[in-house]
N, C-alpha and C. Protein backbone atom coordinates (compact mmCIF):
# COMPACT_ATOMS: atom_id res chain seq x y z
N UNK A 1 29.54 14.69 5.07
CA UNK A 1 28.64 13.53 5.07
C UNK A 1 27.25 13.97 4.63
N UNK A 2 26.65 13.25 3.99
CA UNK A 2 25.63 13.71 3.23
C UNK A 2 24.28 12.94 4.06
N UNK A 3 22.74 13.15 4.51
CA UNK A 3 21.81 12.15 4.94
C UNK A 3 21.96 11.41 4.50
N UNK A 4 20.77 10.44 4.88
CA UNK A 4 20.68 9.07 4.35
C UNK A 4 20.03 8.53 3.40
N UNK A 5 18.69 9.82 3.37
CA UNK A 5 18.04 10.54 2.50
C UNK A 5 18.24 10.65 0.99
N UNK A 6 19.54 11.59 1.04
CA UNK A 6 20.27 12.16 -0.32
C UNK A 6 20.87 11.01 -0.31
N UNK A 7 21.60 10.07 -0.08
CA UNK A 7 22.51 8.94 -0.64
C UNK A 7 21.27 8.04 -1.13
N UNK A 8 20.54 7.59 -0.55
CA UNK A 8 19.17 6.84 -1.61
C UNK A 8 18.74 7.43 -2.45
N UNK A 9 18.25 8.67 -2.68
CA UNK A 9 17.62 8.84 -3.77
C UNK A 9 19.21 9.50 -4.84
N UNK A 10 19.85 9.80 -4.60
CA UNK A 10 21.51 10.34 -5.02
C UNK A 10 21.80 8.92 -5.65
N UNK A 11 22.02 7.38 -5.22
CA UNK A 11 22.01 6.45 -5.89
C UNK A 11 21.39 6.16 -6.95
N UNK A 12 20.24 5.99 -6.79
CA UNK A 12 18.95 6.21 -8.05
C UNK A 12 19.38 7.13 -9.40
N UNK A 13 19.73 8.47 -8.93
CA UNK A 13 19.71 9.74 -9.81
C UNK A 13 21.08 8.96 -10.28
N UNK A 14 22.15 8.51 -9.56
CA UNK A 14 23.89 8.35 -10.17
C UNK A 14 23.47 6.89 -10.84
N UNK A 15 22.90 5.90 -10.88
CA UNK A 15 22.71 4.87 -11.83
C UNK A 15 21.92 5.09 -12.92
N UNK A 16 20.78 5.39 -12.97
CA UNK A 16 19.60 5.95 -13.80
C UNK A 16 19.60 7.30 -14.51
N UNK A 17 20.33 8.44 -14.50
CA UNK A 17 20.78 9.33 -15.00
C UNK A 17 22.33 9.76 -15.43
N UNK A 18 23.28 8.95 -14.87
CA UNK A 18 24.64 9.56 -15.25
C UNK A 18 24.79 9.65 -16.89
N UNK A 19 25.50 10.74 -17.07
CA UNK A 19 25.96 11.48 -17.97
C UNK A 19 24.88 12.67 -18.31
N UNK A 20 23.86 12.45 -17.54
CA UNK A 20 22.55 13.67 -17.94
C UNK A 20 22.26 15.02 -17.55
N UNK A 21 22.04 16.02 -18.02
CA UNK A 21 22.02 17.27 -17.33
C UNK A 21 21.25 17.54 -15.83
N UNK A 22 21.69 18.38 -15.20
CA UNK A 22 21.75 18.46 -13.80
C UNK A 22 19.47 18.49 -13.99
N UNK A 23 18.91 19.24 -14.73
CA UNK A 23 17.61 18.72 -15.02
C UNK A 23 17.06 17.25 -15.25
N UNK A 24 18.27 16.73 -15.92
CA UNK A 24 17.43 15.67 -16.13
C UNK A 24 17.90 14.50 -14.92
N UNK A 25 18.60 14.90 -14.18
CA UNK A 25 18.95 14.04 -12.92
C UNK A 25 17.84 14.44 -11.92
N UNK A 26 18.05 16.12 -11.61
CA UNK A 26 16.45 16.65 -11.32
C UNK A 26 15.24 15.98 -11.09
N UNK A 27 14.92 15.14 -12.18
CA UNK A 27 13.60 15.18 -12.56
C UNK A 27 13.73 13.76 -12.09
N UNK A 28 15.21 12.64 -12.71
CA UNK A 28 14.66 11.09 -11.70
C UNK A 28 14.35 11.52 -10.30
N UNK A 29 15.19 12.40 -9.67
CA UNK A 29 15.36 12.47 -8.51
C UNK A 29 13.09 12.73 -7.89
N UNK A 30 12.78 13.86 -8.63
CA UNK A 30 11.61 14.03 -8.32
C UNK A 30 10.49 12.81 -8.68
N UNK A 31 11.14 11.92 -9.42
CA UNK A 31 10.05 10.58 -9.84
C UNK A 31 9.73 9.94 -8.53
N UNK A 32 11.47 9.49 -7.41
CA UNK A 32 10.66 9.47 -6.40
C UNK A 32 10.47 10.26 -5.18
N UNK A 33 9.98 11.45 -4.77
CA UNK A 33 9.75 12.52 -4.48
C UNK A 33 7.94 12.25 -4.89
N UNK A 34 7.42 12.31 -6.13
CA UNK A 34 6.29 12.37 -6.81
C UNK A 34 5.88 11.03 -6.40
N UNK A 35 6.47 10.01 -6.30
CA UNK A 35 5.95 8.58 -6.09
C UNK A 35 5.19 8.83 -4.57
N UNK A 36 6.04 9.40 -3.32
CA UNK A 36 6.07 9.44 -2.22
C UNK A 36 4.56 9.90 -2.18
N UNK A 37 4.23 11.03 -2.76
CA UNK A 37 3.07 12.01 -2.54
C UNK A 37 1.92 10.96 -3.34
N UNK A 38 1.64 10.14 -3.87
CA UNK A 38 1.31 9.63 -5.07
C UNK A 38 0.56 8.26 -4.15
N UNK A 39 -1.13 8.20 -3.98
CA UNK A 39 -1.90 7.44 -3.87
C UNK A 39 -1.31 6.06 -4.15
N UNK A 40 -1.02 5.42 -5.07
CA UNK A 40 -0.68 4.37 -6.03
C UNK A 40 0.81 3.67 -5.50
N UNK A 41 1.71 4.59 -4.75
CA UNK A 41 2.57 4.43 -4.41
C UNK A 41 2.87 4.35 -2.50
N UNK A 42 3.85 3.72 -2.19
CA UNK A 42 4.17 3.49 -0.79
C UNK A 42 4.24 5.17 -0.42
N UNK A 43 3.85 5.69 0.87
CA UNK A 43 4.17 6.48 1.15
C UNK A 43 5.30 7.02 2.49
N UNK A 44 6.44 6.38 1.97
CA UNK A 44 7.71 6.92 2.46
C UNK A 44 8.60 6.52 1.61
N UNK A 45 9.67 7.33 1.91
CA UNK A 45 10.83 7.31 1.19
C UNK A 45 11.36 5.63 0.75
N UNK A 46 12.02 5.24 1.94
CA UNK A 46 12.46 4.15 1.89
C UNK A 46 11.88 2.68 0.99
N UNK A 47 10.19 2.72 1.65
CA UNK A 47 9.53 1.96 0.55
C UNK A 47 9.71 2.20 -0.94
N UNK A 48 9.41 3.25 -1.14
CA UNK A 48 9.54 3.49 -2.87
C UNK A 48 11.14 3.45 -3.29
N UNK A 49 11.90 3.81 -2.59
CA UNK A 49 12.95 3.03 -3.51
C UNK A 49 13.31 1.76 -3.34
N UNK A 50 13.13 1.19 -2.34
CA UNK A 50 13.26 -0.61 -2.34
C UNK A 50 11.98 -1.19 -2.84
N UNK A 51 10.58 -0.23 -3.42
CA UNK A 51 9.95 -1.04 -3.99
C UNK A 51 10.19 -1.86 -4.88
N UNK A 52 9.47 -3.34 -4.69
CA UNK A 52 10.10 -4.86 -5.68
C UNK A 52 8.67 -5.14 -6.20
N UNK A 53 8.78 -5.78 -7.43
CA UNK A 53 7.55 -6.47 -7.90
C UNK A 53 8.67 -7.63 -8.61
N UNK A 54 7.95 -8.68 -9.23
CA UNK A 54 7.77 -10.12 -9.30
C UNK A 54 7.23 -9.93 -11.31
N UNK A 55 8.44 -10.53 -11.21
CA UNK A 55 8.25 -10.71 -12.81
C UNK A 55 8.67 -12.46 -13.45
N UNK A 56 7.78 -12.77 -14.05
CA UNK A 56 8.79 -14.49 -14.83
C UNK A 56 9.92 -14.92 -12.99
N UNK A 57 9.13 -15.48 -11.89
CA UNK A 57 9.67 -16.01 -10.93
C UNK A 57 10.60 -15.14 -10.28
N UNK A 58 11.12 -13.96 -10.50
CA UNK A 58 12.51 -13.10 -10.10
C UNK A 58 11.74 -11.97 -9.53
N UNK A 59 12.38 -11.47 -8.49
CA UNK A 59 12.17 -9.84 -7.74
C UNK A 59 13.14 -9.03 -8.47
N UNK A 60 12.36 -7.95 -9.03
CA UNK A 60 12.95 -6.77 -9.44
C UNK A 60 13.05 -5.38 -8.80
N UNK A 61 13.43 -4.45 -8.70
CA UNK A 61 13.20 -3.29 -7.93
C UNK A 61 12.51 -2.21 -8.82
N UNK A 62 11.39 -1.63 -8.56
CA UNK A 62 11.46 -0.24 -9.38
C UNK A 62 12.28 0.32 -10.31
N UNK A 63 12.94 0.82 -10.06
CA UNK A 63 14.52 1.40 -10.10
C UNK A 63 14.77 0.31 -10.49
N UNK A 64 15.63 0.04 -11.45
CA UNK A 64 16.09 -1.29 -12.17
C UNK A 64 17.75 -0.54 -11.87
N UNK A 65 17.96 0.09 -11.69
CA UNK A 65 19.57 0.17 -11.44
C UNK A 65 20.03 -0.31 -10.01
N UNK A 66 18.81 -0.33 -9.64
CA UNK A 66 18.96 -0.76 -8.04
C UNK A 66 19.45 -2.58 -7.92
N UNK A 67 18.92 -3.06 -9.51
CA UNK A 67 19.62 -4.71 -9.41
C UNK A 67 20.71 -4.70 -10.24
N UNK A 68 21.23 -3.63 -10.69
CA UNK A 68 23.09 -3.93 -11.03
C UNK A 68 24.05 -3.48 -10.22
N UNK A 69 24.68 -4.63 -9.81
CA UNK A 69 25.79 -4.67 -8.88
C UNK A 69 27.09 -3.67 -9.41
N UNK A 70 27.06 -3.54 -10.69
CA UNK A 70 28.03 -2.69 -11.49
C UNK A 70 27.76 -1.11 -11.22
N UNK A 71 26.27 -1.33 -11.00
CA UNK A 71 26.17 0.47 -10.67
C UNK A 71 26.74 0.78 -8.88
N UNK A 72 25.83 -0.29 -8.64
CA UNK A 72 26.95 -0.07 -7.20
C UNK A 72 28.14 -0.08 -7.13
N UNK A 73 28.81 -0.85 -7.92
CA UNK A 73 30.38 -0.88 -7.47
C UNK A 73 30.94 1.01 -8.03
N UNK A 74 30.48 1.06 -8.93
CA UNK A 74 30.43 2.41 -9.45
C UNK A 74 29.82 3.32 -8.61
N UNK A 75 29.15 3.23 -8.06
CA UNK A 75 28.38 4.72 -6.64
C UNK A 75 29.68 4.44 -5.70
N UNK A 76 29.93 3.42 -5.36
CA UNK A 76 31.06 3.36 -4.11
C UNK A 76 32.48 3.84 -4.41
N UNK A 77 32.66 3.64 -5.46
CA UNK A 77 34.01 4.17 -5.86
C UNK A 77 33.77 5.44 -6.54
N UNK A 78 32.76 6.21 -6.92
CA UNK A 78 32.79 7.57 -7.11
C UNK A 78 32.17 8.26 -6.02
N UNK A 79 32.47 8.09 -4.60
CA UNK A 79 32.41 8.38 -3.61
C UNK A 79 33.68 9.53 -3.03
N UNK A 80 34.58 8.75 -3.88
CA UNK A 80 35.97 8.83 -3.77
C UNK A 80 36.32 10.09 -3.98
N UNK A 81 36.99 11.13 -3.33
CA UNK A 81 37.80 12.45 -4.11
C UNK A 81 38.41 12.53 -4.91
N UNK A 82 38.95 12.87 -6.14
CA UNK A 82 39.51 12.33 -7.14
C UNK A 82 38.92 11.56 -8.04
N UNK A 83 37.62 10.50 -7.35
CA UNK A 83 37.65 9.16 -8.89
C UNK A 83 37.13 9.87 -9.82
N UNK A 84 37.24 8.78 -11.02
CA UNK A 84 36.26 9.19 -12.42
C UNK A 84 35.60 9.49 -12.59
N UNK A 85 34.47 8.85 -11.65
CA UNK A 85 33.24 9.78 -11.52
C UNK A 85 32.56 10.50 -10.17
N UNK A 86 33.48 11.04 -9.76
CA UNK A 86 33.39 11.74 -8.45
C UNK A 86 32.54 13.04 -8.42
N UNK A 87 32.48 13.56 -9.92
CA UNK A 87 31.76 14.53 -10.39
C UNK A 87 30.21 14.56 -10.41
N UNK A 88 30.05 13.13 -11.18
CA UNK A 88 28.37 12.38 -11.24
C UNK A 88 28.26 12.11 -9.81
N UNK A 89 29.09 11.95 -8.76
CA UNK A 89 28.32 11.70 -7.69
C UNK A 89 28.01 12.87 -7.18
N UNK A 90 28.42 13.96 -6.94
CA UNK A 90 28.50 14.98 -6.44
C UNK A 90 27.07 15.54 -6.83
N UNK A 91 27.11 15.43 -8.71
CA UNK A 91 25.73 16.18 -8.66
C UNK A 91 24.81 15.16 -8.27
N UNK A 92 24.63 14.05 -8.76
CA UNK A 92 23.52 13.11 -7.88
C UNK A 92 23.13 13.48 -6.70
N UNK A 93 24.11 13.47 -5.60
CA UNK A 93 23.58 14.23 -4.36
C UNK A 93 23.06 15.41 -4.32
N UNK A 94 23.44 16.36 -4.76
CA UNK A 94 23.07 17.60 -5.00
C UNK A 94 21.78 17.65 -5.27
N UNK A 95 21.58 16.81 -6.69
CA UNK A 95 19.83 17.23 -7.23
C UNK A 95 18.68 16.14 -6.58
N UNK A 96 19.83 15.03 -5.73
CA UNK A 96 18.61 14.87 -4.51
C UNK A 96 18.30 15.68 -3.72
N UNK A 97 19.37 16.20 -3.65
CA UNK A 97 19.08 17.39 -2.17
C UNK A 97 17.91 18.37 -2.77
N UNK A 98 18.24 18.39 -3.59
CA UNK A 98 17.36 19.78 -4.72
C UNK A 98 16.04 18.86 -4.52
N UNK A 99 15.59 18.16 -5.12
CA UNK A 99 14.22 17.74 -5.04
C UNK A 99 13.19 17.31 -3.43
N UNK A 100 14.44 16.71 -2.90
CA UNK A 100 14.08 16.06 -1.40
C UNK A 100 13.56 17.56 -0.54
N UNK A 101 14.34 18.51 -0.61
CA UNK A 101 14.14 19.68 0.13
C UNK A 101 13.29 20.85 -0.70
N UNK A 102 12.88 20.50 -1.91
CA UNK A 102 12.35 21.39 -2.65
C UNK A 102 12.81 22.74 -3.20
N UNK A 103 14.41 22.99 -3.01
CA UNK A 103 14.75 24.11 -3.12
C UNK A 103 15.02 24.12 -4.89
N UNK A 104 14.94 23.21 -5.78
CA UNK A 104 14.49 23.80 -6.93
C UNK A 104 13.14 23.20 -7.22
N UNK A 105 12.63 23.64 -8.57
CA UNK A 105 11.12 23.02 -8.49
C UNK A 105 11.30 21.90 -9.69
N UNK A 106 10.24 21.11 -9.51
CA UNK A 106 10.41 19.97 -10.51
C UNK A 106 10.30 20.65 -12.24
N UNK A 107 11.21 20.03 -12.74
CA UNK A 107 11.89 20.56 -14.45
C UNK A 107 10.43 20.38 -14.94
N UNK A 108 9.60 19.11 -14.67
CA UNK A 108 8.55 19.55 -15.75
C UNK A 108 7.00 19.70 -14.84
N UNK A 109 7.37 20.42 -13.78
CA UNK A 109 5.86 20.77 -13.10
C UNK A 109 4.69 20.05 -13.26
N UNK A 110 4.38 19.13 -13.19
CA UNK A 110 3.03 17.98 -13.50
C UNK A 110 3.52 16.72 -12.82
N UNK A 111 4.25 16.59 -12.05
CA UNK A 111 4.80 15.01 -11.18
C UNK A 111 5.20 13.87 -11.60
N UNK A 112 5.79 13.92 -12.64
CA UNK A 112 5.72 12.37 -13.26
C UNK A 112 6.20 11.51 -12.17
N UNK A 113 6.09 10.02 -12.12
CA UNK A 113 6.45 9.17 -11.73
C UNK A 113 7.14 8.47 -12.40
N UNK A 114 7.26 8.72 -13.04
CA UNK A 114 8.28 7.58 -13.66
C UNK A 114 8.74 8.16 -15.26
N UNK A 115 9.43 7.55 -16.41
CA UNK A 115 10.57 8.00 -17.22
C UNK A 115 10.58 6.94 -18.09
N UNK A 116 11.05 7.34 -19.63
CA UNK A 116 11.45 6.54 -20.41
C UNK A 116 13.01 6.27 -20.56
N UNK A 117 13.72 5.93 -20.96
CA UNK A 117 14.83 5.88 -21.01
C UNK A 117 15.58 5.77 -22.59
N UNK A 118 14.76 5.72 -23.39
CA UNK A 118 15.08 5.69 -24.71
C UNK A 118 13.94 6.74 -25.52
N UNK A 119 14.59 7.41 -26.67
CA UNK A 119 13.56 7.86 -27.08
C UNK A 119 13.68 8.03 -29.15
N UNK A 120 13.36 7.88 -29.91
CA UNK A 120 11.89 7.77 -29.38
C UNK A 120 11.17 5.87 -29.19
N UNK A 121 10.33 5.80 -28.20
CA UNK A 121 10.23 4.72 -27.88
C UNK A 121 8.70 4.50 -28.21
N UNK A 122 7.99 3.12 -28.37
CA UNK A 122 6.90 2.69 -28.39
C UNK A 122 5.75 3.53 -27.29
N UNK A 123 6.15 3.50 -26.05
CA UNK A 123 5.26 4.59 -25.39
C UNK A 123 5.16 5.68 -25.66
N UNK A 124 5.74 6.45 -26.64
CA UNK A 124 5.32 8.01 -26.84
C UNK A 124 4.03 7.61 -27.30
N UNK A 125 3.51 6.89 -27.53
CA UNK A 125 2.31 6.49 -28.68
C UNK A 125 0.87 6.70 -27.65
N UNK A 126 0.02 7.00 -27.82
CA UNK A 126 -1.47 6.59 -26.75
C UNK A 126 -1.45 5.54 -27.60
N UNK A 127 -2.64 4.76 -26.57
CA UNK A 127 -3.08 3.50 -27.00
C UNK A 127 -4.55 3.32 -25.99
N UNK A 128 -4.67 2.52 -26.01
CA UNK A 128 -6.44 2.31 -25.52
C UNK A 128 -6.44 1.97 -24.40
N UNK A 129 -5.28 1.89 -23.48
CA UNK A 129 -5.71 1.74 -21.72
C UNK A 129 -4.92 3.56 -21.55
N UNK A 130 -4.31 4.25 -22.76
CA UNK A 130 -3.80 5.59 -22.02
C UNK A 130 -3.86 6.17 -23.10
N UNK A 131 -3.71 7.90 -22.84
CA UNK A 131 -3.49 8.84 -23.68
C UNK A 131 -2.53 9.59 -23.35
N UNK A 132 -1.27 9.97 -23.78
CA UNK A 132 -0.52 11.09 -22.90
C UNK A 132 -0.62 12.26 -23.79
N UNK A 133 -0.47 13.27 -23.14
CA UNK A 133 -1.56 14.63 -23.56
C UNK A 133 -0.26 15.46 -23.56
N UNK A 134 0.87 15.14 -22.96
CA UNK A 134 2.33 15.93 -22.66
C UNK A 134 3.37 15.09 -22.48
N UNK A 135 4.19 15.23 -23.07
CA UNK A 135 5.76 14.97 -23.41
C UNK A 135 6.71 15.71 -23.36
N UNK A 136 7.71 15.54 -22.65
CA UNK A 136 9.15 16.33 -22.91
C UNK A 136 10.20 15.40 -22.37
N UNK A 137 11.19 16.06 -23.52
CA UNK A 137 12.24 15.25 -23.40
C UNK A 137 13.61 16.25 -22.29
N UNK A 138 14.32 15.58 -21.22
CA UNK A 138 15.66 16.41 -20.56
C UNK A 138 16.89 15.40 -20.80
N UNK A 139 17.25 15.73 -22.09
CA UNK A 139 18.62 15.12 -21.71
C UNK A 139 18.24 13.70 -23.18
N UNK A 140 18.43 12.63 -22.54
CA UNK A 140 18.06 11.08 -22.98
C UNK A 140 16.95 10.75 -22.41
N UNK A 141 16.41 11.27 -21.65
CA UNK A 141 15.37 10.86 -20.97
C UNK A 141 14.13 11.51 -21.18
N UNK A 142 12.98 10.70 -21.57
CA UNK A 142 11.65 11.28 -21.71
C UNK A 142 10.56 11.19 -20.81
N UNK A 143 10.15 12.20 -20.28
CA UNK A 143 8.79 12.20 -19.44
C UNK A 143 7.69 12.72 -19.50
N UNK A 144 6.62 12.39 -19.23
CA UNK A 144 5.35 12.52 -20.33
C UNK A 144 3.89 13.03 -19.07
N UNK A 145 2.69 13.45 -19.38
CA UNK A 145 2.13 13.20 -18.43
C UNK A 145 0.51 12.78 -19.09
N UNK A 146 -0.55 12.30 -18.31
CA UNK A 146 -1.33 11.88 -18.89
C UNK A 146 -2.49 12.33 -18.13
N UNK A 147 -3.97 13.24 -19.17
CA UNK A 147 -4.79 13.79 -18.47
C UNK A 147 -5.70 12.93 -17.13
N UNK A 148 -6.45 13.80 -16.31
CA UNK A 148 -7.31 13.17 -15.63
C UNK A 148 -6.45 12.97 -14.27
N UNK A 149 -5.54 13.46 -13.98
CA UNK A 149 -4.85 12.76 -12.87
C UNK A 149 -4.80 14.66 -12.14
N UNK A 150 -4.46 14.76 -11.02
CA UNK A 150 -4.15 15.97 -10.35
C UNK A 150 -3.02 16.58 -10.68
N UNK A 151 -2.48 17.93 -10.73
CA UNK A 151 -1.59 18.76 -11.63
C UNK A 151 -0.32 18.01 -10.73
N UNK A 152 -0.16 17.46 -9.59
CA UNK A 152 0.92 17.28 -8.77
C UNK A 152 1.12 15.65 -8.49
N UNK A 153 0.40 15.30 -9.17
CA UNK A 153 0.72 13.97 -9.87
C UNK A 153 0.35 13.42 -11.08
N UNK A 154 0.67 13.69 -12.14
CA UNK A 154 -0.19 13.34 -13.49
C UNK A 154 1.20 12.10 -13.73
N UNK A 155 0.47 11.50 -14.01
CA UNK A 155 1.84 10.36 -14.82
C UNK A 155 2.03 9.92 -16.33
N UNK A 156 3.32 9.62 -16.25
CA UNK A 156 3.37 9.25 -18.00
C UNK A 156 3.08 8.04 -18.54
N UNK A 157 1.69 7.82 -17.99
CA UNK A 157 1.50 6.03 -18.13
C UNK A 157 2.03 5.67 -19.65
N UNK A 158 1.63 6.29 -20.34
CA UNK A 158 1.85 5.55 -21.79
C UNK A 158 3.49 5.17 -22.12
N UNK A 159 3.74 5.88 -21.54
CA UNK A 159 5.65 5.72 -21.81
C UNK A 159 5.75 4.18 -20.39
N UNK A 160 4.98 4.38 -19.52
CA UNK A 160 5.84 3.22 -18.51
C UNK A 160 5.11 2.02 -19.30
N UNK A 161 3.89 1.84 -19.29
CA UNK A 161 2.85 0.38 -19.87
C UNK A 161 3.86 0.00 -20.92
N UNK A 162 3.99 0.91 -22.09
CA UNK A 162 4.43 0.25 -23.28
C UNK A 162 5.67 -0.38 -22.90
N UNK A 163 6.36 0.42 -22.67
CA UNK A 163 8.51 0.19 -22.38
C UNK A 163 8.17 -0.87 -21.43
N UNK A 164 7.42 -1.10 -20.38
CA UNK A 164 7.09 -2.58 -19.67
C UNK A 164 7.18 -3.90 -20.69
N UNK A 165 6.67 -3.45 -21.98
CA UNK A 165 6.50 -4.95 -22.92
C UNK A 165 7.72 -5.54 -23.05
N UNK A 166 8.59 -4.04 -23.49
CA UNK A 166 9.49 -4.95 -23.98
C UNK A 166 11.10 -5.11 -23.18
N UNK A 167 10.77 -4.54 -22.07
CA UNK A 167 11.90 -4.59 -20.63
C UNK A 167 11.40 -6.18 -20.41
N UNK A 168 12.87 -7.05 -20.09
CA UNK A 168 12.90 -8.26 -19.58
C UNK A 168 12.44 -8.25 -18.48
N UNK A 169 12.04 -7.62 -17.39
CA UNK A 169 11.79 -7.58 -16.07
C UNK A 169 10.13 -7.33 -15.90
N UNK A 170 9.90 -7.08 -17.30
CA UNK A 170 7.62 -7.49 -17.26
C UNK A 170 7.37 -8.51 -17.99
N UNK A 171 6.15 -8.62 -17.99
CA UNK A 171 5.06 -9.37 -18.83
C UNK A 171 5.61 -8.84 -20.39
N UNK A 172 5.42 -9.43 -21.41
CA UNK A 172 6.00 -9.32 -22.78
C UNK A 172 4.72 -8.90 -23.74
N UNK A 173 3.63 -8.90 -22.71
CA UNK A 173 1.80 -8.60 -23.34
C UNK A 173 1.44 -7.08 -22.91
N UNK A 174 0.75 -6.36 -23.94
CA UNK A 174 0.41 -5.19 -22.85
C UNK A 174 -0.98 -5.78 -22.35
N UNK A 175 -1.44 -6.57 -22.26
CA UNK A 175 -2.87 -6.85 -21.00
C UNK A 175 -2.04 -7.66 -20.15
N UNK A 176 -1.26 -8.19 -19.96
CA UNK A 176 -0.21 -8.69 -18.85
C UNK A 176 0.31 -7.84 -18.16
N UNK A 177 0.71 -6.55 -18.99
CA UNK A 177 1.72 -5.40 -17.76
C UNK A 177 0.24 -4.44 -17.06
N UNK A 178 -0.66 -4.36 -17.92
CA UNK A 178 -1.83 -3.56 -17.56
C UNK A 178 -2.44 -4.16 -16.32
N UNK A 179 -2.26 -5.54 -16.19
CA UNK A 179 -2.91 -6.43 -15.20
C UNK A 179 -2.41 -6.80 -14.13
N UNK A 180 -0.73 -6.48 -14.08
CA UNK A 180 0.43 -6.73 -12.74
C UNK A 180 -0.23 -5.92 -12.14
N UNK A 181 0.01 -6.59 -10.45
CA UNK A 181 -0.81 -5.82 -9.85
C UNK A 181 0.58 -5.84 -8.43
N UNK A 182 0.44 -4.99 -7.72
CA UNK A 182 1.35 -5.39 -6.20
C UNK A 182 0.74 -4.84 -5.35
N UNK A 183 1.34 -5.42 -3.78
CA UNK A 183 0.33 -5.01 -2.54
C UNK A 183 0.88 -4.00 -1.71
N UNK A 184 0.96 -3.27 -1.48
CA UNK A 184 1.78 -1.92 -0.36
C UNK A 184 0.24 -1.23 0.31
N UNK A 185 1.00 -1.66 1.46
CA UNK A 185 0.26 -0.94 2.87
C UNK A 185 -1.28 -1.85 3.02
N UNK A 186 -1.08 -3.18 2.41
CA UNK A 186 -2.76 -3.99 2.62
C UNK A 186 -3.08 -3.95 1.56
N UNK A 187 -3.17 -2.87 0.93
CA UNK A 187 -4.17 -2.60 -0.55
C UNK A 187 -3.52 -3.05 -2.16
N UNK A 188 -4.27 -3.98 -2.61
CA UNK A 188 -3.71 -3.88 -4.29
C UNK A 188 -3.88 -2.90 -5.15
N UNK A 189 -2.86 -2.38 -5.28
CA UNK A 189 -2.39 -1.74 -6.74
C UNK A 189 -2.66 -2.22 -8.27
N UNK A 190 -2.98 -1.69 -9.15
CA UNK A 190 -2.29 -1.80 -10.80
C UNK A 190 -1.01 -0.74 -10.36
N UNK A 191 0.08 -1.95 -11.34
CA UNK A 191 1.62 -1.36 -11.64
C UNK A 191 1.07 0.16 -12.80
């Protein structure tokens, strides 16, 4: 039996990373890990992965794999000994465990919070609310970081703002996604 811990953030890593190298599962896993430590963000576990914001009338989650029912039906049945993907679950847990407990270190040392998912995408680009100063790609997945922020949280704003335009679940403007704002712990945030 695994915590409760590793099965939340192990969900995350098995929807949002499957088929990706044990790094680049790694590294979702440390997005929220990095969120946790991260001013801007709820500080506990649980909040940041059920964090929701409000897009066009609908609640979305952070984690956008967290609103397909298909990825769930898929985490529950590769639970299984034997299933298809009994393998992806295994490491999912694993490189939660790895990040949650710190026993490996984060793949790209600078904290990102968050990930592109396509590459190459419109956010590799700076633009005039960001600059990202570092990029690397693990796997399919790109994560970036952007100066001015502390070495243990720098984020890849330019990759999340842009890929916000054109994800159904934001504003379709970048002064609309720049301007979402949400409330955790009393205080307003910029997304």
């Amino acid at each position: 039996m695994h915590s409760a811990n590793k099965e939340k953030v192990g969900r995350v890593v098995f929807g949002e990373a499957s088929g990706e190298s044990d790094n680049g599962k790694l590294e979702v896993a440390y997005t929220i890990v990095n969120r946790v430590n991260h001013a801007g963000f709820p500080n506990s576990l649980n909040a940041v992965v059920n964090q929701t914001y409000k897009s066009g009338g609908k609640t979305f989650h952070h984690y956008n794999t967290l609103d397909n029912s298909g990825h769930d039906k898929r985490w529950e049945a590769a639970k299984e000994p034997g299933a298809t993907e009994h393998a992806a679950y295994n490491s999912a847990i694993t490189q939660a465990g790895h990040a949650l407990c710190g026993t490996k270190s984060d793949p790209m040392n600078c904290g990102p919070v968050n990930f592109c998912a396509k590459n190459p995408c419109s956010a590799t680009n700076s633009n005039k609310y960001c600059y990202t100063a570092y990029k690397e790609r693990v796997g399919r997945l790109v994560f970036g970081e952007a100066p001015g922020e502390p070495a243990n949280a720098q984020l890849e704003v330019a990759y999340t703002v842009v890929n916000r335009i054109s994800h159904p679940g934001f504003p379709n403007s970048l002064d609309a996604v720049v301007d979402q704002t949400y409330i955790s712990r009393g205080k307003t945030y910029h997304q």
